[in-house]
N, C-alpha and C. Protein backbone atom coordinates (compact mmCIF):
# COMPACT_ATOMS: atom_id res chain seq x y z
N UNK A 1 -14.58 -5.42 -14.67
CA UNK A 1 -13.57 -4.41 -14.38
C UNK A 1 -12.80 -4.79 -13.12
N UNK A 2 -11.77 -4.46 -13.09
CA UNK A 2 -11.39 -4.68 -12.51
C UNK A 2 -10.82 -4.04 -11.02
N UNK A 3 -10.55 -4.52 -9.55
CA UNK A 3 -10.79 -3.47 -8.31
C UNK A 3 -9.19 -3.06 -8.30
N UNK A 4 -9.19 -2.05 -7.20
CA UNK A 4 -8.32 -0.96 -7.41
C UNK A 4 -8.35 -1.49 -5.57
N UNK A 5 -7.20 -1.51 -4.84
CA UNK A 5 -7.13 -1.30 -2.98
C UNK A 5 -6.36 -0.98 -2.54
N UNK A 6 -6.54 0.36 -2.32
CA UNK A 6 -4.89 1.21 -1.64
C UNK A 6 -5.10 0.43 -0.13
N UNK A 7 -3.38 -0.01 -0.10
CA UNK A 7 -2.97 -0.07 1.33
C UNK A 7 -2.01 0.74 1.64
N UNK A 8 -2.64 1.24 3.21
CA UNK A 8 -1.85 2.17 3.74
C UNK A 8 -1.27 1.43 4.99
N UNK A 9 -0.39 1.77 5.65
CA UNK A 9 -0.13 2.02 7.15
C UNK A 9 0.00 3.40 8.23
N UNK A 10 -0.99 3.47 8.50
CA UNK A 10 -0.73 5.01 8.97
C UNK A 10 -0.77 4.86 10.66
N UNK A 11 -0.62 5.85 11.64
CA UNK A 11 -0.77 5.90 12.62
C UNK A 11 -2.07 6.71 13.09
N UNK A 12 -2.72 6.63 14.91
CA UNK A 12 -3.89 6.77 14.52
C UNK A 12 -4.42 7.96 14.48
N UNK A 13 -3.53 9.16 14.13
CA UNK A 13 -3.91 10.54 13.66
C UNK A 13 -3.72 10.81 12.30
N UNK A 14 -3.83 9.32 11.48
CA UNK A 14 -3.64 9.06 9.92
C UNK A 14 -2.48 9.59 9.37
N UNK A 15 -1.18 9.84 10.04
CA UNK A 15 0.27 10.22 9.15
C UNK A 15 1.22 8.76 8.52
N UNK A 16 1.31 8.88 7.77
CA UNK A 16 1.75 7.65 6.82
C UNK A 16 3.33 7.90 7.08
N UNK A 17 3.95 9.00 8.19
CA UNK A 17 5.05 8.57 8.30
C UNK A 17 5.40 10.14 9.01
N UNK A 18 6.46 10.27 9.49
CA UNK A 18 6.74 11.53 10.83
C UNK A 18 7.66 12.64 9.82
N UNK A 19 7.74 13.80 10.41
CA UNK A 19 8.61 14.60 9.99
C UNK A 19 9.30 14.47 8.75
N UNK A 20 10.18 13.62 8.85
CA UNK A 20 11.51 13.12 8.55
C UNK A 20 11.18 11.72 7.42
N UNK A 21 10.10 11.82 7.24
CA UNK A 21 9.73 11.17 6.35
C UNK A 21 9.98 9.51 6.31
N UNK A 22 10.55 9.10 7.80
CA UNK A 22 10.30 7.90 8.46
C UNK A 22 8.95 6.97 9.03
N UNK A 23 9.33 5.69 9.17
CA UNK A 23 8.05 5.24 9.95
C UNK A 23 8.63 5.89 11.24
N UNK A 24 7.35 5.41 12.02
CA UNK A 24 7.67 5.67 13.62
C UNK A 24 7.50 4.87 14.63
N UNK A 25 7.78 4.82 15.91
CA UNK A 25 7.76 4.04 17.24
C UNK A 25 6.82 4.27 18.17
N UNK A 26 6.17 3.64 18.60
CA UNK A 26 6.38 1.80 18.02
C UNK A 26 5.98 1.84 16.90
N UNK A 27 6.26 0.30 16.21
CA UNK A 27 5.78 -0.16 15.09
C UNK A 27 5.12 -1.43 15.04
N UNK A 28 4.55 -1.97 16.02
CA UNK A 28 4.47 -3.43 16.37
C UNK A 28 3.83 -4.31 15.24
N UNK A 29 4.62 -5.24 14.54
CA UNK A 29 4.51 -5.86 13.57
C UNK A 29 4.88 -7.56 13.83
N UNK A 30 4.45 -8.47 13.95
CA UNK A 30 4.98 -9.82 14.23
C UNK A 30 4.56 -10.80 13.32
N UNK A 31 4.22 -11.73 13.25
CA UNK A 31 3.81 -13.11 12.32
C UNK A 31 2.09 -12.73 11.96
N UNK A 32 1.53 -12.78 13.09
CA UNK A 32 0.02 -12.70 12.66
C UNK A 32 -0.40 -11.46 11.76
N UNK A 33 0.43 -10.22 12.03
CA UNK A 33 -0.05 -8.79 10.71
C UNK A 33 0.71 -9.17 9.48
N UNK A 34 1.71 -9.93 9.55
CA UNK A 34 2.32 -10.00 8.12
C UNK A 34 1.63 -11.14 7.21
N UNK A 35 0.54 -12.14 8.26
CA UNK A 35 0.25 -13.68 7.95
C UNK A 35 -0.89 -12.87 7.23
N UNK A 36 -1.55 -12.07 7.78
CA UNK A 36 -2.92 -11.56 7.18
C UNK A 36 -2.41 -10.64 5.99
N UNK A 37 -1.28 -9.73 6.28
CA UNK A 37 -1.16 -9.09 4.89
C UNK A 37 -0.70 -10.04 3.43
N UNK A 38 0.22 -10.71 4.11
CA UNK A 38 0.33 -11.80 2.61
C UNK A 38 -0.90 -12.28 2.20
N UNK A 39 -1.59 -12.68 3.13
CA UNK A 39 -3.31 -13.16 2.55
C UNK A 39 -3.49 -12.11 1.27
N UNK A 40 -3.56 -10.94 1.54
CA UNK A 40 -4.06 -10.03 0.59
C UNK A 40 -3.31 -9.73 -0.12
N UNK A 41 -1.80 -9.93 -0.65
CA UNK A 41 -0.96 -9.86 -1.45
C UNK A 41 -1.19 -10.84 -2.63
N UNK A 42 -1.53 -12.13 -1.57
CA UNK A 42 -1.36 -12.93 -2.52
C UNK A 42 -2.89 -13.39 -3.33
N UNK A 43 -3.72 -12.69 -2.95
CA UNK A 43 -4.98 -12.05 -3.45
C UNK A 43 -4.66 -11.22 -4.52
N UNK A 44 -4.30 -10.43 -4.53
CA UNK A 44 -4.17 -9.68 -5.82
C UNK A 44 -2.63 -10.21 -7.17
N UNK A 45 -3.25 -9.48 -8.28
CA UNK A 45 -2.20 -10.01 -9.04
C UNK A 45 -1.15 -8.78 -9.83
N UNK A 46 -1.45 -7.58 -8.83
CA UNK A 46 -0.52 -6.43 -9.36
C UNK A 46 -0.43 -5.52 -8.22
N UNK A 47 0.85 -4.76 -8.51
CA UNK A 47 1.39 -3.97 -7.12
C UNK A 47 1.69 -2.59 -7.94
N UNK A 48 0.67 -1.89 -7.68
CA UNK A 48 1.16 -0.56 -8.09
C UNK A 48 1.73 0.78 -6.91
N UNK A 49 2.87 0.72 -7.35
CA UNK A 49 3.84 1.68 -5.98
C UNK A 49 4.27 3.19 -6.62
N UNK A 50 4.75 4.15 -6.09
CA UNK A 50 5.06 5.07 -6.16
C UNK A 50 6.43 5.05 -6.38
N UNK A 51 6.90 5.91 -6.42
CA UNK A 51 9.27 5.75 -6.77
C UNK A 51 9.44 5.31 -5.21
N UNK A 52 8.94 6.18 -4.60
CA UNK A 52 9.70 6.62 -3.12
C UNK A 52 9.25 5.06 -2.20
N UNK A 53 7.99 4.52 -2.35
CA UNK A 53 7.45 3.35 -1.89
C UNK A 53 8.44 1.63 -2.72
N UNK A 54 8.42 2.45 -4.00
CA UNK A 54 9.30 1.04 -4.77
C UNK A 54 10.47 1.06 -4.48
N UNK A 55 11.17 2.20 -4.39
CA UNK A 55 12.55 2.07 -3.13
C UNK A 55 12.87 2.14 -1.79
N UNK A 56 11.85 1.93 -1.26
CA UNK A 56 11.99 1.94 -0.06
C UNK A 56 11.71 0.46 0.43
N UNK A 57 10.90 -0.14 -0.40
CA UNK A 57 10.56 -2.01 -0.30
C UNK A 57 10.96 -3.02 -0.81
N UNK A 58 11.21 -2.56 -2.13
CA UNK A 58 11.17 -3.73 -3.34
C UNK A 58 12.64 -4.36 -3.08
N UNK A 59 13.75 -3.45 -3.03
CA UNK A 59 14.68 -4.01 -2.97
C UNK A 59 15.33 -4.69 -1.76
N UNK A 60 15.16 -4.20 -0.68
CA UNK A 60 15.13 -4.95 0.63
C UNK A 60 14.45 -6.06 0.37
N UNK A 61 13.18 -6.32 -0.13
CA UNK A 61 12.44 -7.53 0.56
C UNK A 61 12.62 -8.64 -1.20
N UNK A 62 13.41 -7.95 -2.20
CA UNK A 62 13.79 -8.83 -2.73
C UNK A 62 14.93 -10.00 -2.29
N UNK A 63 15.79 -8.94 -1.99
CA UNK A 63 17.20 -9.51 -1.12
C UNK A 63 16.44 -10.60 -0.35
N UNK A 64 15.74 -10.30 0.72
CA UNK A 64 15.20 -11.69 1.04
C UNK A 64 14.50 -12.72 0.18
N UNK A 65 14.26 -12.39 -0.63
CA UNK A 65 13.89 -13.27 -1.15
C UNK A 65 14.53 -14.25 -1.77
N UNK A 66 16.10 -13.75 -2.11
CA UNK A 66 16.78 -14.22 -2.76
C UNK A 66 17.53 -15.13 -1.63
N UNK A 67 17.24 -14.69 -0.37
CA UNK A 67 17.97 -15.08 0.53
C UNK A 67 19.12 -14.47 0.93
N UNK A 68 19.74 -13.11 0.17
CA UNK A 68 20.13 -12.31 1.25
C UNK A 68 19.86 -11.54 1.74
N UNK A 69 19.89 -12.00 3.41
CA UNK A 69 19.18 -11.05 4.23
C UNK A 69 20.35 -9.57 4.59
N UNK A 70 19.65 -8.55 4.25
CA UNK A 70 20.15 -7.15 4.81
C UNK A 70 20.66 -7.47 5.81
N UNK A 71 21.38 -6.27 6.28
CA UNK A 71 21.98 -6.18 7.94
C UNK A 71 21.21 -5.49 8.84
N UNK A 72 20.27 -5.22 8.35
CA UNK A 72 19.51 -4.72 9.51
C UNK A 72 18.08 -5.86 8.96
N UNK A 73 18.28 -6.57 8.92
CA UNK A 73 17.09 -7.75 8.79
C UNK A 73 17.04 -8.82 9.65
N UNK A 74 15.96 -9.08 10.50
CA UNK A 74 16.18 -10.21 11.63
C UNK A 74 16.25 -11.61 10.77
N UNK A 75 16.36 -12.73 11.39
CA UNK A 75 16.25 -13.87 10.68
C UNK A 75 14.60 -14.30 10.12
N UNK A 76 14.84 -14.30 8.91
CA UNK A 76 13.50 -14.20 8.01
C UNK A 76 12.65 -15.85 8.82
N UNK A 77 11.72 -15.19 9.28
CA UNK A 77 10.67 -16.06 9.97
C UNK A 77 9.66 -16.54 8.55
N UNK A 78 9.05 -17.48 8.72
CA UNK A 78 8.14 -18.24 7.84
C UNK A 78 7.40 -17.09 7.16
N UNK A 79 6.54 -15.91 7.67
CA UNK A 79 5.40 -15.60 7.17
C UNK A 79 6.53 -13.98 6.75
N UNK A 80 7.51 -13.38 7.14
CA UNK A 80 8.53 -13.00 6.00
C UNK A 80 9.21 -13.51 4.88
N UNK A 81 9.31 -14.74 4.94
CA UNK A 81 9.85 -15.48 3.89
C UNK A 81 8.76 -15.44 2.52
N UNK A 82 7.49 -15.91 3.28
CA UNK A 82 6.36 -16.16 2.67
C UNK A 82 6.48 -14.44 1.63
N UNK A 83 6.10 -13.54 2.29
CA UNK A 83 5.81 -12.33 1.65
C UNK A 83 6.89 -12.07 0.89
N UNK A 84 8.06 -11.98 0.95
CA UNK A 84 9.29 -12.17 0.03
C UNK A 84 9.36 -12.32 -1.38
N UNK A 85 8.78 -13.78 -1.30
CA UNK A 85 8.46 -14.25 -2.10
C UNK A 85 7.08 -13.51 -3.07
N UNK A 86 5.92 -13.72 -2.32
CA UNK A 86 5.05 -13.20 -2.97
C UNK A 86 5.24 -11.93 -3.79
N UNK A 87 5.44 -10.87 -2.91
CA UNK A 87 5.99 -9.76 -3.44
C UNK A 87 7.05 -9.90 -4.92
N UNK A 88 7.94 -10.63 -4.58
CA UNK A 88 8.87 -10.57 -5.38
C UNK A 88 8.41 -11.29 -6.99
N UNK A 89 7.70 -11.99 -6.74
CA UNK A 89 6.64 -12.53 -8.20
C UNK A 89 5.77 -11.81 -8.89
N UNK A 90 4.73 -10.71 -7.88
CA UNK A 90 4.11 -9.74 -8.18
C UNK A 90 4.52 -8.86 -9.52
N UNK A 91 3.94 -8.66 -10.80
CA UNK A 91 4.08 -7.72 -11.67
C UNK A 91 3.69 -6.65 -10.99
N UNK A 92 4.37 -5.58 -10.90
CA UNK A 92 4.63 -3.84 -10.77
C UNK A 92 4.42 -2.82 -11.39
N UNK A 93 4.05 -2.04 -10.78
CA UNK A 93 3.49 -0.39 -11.99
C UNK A 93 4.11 0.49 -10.81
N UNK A 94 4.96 1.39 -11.36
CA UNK A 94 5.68 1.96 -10.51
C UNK A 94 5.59 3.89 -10.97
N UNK A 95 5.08 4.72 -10.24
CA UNK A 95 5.19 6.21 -10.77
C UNK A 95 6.75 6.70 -10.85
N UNK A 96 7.14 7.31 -12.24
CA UNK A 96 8.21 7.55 -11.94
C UNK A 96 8.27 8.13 -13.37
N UNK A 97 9.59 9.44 -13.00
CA UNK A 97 9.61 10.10 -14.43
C UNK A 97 10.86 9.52 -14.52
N UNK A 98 11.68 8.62 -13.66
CA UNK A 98 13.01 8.75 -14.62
C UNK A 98 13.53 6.61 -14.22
N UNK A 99 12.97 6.35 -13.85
CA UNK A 99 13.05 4.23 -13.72
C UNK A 99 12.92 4.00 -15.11
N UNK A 100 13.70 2.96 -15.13
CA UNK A 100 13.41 2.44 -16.47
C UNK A 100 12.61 1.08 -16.41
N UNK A 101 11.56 0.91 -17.80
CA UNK A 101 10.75 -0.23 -17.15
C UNK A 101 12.07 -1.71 -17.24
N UNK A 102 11.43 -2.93 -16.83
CA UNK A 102 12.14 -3.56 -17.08
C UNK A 102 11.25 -5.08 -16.78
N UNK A 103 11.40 -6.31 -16.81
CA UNK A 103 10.95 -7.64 -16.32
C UNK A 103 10.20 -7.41 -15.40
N UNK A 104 8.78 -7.97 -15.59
CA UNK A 104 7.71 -7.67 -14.52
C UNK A 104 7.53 -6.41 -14.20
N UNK A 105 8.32 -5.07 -14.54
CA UNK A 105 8.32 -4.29 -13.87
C UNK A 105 7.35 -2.66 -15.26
N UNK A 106 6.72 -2.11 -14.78
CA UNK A 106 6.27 -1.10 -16.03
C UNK A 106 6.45 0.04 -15.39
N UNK A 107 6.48 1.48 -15.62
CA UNK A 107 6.56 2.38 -15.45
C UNK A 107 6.02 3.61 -16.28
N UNK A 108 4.97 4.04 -15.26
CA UNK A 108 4.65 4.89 -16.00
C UNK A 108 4.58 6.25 -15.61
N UNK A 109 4.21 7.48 -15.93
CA UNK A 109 4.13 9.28 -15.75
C UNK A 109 3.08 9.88 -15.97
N UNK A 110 3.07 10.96 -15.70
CA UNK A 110 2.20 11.90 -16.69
C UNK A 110 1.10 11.67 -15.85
N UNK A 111 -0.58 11.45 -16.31
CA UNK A 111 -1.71 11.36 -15.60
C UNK A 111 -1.87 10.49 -15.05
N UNK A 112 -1.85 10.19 -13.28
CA UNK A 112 -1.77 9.11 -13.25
C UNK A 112 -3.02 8.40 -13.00
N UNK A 113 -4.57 9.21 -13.32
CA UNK A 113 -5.71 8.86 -12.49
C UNK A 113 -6.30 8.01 -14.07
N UNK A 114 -5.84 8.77 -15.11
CA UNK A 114 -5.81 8.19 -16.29
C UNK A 114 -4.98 6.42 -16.23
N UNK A 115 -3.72 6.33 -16.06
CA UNK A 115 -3.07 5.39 -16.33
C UNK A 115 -3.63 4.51 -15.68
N UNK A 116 -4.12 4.75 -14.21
CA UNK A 116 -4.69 3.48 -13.30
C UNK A 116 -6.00 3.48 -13.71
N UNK A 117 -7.34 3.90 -14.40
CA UNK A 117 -8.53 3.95 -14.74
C UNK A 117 -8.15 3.04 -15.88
N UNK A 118 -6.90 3.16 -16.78
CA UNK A 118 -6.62 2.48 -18.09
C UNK A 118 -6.18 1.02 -17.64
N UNK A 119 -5.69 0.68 -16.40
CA UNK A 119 -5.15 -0.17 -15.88
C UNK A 119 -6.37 -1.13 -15.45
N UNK A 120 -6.82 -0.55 -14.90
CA UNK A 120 -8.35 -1.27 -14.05
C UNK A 120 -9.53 -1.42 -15.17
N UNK A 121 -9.36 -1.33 -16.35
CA UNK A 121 -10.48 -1.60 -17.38
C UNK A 121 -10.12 -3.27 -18.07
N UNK A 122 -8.45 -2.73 -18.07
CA UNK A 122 -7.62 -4.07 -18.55
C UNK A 122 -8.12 -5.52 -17.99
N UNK A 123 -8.17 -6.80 -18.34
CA UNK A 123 -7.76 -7.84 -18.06
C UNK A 123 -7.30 -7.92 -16.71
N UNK A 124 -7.70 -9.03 -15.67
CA UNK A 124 -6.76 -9.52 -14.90
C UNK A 124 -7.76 -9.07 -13.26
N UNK A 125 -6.70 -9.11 -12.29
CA UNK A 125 -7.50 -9.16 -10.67
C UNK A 125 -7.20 -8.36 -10.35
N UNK A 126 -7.24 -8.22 -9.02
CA UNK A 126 -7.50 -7.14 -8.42
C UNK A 126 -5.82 -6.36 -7.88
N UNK A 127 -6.03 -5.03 -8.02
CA UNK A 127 -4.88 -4.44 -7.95
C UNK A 127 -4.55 -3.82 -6.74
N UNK A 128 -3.39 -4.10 -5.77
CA UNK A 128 -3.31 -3.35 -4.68
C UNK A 128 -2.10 -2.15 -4.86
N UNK A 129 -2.15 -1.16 -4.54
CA UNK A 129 -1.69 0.24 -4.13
C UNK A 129 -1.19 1.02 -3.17
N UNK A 130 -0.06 1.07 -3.00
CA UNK A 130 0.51 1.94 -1.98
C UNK A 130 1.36 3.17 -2.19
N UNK A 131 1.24 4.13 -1.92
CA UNK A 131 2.04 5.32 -2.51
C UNK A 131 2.51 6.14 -1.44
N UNK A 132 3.12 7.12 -1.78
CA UNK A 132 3.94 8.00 -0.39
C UNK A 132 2.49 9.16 -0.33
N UNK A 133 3.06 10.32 0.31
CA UNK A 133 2.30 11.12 0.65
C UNK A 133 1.47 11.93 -0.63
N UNK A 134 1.94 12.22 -2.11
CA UNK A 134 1.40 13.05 -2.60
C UNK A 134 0.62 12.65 -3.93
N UNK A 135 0.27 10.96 -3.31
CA UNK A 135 -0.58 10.16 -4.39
C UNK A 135 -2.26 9.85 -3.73
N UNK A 136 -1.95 9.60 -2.31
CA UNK A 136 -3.60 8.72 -1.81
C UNK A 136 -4.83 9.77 -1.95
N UNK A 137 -4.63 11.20 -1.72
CA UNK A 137 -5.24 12.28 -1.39
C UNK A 137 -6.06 12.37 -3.21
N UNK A 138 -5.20 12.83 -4.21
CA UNK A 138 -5.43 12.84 -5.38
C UNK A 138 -6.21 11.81 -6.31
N UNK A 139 -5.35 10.45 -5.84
CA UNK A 139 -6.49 9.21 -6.65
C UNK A 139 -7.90 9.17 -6.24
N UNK A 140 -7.53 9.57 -4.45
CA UNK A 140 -9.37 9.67 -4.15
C UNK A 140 -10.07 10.21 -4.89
N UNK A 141 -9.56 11.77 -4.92
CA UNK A 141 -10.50 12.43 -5.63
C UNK A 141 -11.07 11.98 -6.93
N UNK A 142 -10.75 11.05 -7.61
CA UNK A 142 -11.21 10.85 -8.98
C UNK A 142 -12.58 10.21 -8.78
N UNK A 143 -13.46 9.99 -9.27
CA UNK A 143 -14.83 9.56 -8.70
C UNK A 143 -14.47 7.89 -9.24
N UNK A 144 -14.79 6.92 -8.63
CA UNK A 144 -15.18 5.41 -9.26
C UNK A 144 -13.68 4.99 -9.35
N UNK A 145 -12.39 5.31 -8.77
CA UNK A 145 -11.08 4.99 -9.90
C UNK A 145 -10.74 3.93 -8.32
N UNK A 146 -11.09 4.34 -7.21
CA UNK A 146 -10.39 3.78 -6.03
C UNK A 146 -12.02 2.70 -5.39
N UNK A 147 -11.76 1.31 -4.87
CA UNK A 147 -12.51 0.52 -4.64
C UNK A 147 -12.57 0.67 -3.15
N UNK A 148 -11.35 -0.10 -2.60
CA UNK A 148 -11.71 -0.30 -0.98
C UNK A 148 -10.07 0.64 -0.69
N UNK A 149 -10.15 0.30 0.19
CA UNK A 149 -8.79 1.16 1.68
C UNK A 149 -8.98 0.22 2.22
N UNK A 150 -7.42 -0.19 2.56
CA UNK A 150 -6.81 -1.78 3.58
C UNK A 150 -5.95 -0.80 4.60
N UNK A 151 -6.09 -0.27 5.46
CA UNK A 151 -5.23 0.97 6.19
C UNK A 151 -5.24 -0.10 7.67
N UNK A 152 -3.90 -0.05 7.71
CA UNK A 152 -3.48 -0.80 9.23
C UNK A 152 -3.22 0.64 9.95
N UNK A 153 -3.62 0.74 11.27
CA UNK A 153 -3.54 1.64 11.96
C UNK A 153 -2.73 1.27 13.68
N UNK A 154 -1.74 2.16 13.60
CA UNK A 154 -0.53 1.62 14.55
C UNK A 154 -0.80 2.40 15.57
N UNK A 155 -0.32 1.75 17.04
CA UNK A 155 -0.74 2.39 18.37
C UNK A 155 0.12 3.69 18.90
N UNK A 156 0.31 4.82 17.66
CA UNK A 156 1.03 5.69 17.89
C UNK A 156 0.08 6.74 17.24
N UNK A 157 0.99 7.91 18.13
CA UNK A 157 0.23 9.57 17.59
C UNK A 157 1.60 10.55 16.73
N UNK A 158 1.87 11.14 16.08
CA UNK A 158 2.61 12.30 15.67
C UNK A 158 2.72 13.43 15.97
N UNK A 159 3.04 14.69 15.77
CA UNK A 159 2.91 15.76 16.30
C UNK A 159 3.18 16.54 14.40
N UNK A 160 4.14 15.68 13.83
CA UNK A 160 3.91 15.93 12.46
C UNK A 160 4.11 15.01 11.15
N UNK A 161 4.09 15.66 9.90
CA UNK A 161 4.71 14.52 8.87
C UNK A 161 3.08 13.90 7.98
N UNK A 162 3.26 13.78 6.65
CA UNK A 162 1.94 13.97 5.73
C UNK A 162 0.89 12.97 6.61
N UNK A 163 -0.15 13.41 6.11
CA UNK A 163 -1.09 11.98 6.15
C UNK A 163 -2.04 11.57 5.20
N UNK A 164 -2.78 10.21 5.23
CA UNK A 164 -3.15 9.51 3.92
C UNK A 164 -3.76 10.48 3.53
N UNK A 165 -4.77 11.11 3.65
CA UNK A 165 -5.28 11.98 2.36
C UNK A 165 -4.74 13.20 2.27
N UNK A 166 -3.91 13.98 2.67
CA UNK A 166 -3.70 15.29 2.38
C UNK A 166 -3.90 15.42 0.32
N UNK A 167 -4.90 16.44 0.19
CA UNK A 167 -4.44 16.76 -0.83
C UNK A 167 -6.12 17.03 -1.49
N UNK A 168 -6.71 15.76 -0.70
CA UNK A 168 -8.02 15.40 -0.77
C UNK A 168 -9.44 16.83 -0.95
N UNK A 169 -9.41 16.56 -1.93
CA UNK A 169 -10.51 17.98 -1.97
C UNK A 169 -12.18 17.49 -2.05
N UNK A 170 -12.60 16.43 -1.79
CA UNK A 170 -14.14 16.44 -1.73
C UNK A 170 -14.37 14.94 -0.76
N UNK A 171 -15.39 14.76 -0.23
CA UNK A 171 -15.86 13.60 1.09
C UNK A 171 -16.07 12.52 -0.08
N UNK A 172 -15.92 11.60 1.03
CA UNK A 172 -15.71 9.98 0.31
C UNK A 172 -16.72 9.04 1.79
N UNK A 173 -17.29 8.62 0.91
CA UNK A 173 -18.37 7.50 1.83
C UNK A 173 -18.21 5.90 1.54
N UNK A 174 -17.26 5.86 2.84
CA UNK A 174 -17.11 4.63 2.97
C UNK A 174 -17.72 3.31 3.60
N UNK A 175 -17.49 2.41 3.26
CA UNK A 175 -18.06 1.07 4.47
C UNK A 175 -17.36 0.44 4.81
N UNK A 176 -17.33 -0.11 6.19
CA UNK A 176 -17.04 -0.89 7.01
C UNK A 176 -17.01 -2.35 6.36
N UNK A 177 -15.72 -2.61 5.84
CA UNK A 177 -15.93 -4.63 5.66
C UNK A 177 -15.35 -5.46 6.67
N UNK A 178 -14.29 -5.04 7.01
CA UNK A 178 -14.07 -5.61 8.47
C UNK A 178 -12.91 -5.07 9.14
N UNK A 179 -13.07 -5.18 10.05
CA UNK A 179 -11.88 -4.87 11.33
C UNK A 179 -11.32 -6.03 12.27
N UNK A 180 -9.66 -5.94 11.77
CA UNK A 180 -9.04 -6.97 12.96
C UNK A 180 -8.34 -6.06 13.68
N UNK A 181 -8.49 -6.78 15.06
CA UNK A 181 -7.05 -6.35 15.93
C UNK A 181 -5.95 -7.47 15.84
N UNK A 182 -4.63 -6.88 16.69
CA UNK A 182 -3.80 -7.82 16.77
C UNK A 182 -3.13 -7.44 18.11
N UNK A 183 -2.23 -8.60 18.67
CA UNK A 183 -2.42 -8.42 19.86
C UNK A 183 -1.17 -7.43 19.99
N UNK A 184 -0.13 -7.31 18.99
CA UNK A 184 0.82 -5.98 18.96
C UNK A 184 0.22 -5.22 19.03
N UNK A 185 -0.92 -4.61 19.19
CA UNK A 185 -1.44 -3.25 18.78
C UNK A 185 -2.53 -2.66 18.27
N UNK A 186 -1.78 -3.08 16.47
CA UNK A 186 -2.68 -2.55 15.40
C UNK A 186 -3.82 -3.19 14.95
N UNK A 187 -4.36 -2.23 14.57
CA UNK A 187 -5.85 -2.61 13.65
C UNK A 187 -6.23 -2.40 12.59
N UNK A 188 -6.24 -3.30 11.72
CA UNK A 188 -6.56 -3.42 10.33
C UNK A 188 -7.98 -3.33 9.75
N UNK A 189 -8.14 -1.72 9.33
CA UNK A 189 -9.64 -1.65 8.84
C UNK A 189 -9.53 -1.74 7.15
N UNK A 190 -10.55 -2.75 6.82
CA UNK A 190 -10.93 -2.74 5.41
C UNK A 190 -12.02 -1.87 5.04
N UNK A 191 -12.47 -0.91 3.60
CA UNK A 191 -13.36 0.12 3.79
C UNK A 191 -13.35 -0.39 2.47
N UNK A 192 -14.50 -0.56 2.28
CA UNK A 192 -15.23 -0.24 0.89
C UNK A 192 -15.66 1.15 -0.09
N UNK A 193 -15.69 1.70 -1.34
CA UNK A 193 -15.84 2.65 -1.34
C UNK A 193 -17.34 2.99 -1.53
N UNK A 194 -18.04 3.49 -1.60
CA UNK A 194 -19.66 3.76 -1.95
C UNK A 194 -19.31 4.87 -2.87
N UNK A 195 -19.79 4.06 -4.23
CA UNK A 195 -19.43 5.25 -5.67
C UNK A 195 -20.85 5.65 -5.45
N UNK A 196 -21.63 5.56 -5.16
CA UNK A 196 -23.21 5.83 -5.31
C UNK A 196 -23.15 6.99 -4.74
N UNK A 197 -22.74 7.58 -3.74
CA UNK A 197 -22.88 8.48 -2.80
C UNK A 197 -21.87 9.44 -2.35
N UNK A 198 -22.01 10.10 -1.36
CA UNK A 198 -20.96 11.57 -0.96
C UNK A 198 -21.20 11.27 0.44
N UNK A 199 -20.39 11.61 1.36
CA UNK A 199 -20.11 11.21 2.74
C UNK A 199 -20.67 12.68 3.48
């Protein structure tokens, strides 16, 4: 069967983004967090995103890929280029009631704890996951459907704006697989899930 690994980025009072439904400041991101996240991109062989997450990434970091860079894009450094790319090869599963599927790209509705349980029985490696606010809380809850949490945690606090689990109705017992720092800041905890148990 196959694993399931939501990545998040949250800040360290766990909000996946402020008010206004932005990231926030700081954001400290340089070569070494993007060198380690492509590691794990290019580890897995499917990207399952949300609408609001697949437009907010896919098409920006295709453009680079293609080589045009946005206007608000610095000059694509090696280990952006790198992810660009990766990303942009990645087959996609995208939530959405109204995308149409298309090349590499699937789309699906309706249940989604069903569609990804149907997904993860399928053929193939390991699947990484990122969604906006009103997906991480809900997949938890399903018992056995979610494997590990890749959550980078940024050297900022909020005052508001969702966070990764809102929504979450029962404890989850996790493990520790590893923790990096980086010297921007953040810290990247990997968590395993423990289906055996209740936290």
């Amino acid at each position: 069967m196959r694993k399931i690994i939501v990545h998040m980025q949250t800040t360290l009072d766990n909000r996946i983004a402020n008010g206004a439904g932005m990231f926030w400041e700081p954001f400290p991101w340089g070569e070494q967090e993007q060198a380690y996240i492509n590691d794990e991109f290019r580890a897995a062989d499917t990207l399952v995103l949300s609408r609001v997450v697949y437009d907010a990434i896919v098409p920006w970091w295709d453009a680079v890929a293609r080589g045009e860079l946005p206007d608000d894009a610095p000059p694509a450094s090696r280990a952006y280029a790198e992810f660009a790319a990766i990303q942009h090869a990645m087959p996609k599963v995208v939530f959405s009631h109204h995308m149409i599927a298309g090349p590499n790209l699937t789309v699906i509705s309706g249940d989604l704890v069903a569609h990804l349980a149907e997904l993860k029985r399928q053929a193939g490696g390991t699947i990484l996951l990122a969604a906006g606010p009103n997906t991480p809380g809900p997949l938890a809850d399903a018992p056995g459907l979610i494997d590990e949490y890749l959550v980078v945690v940024h050297p900022a606090v909020l005052a508001d704006g969702p966070r990764m689990f809102d929504g979450l109705t029962r404890a989850l017992a996790l493990r520790t697989l590893s923790t990096t720092s980086f010297e921007g800041g953040c810290v990247i905890h990997r968590y395993a899930v423990n289906h055996d148990a209740t936290a």
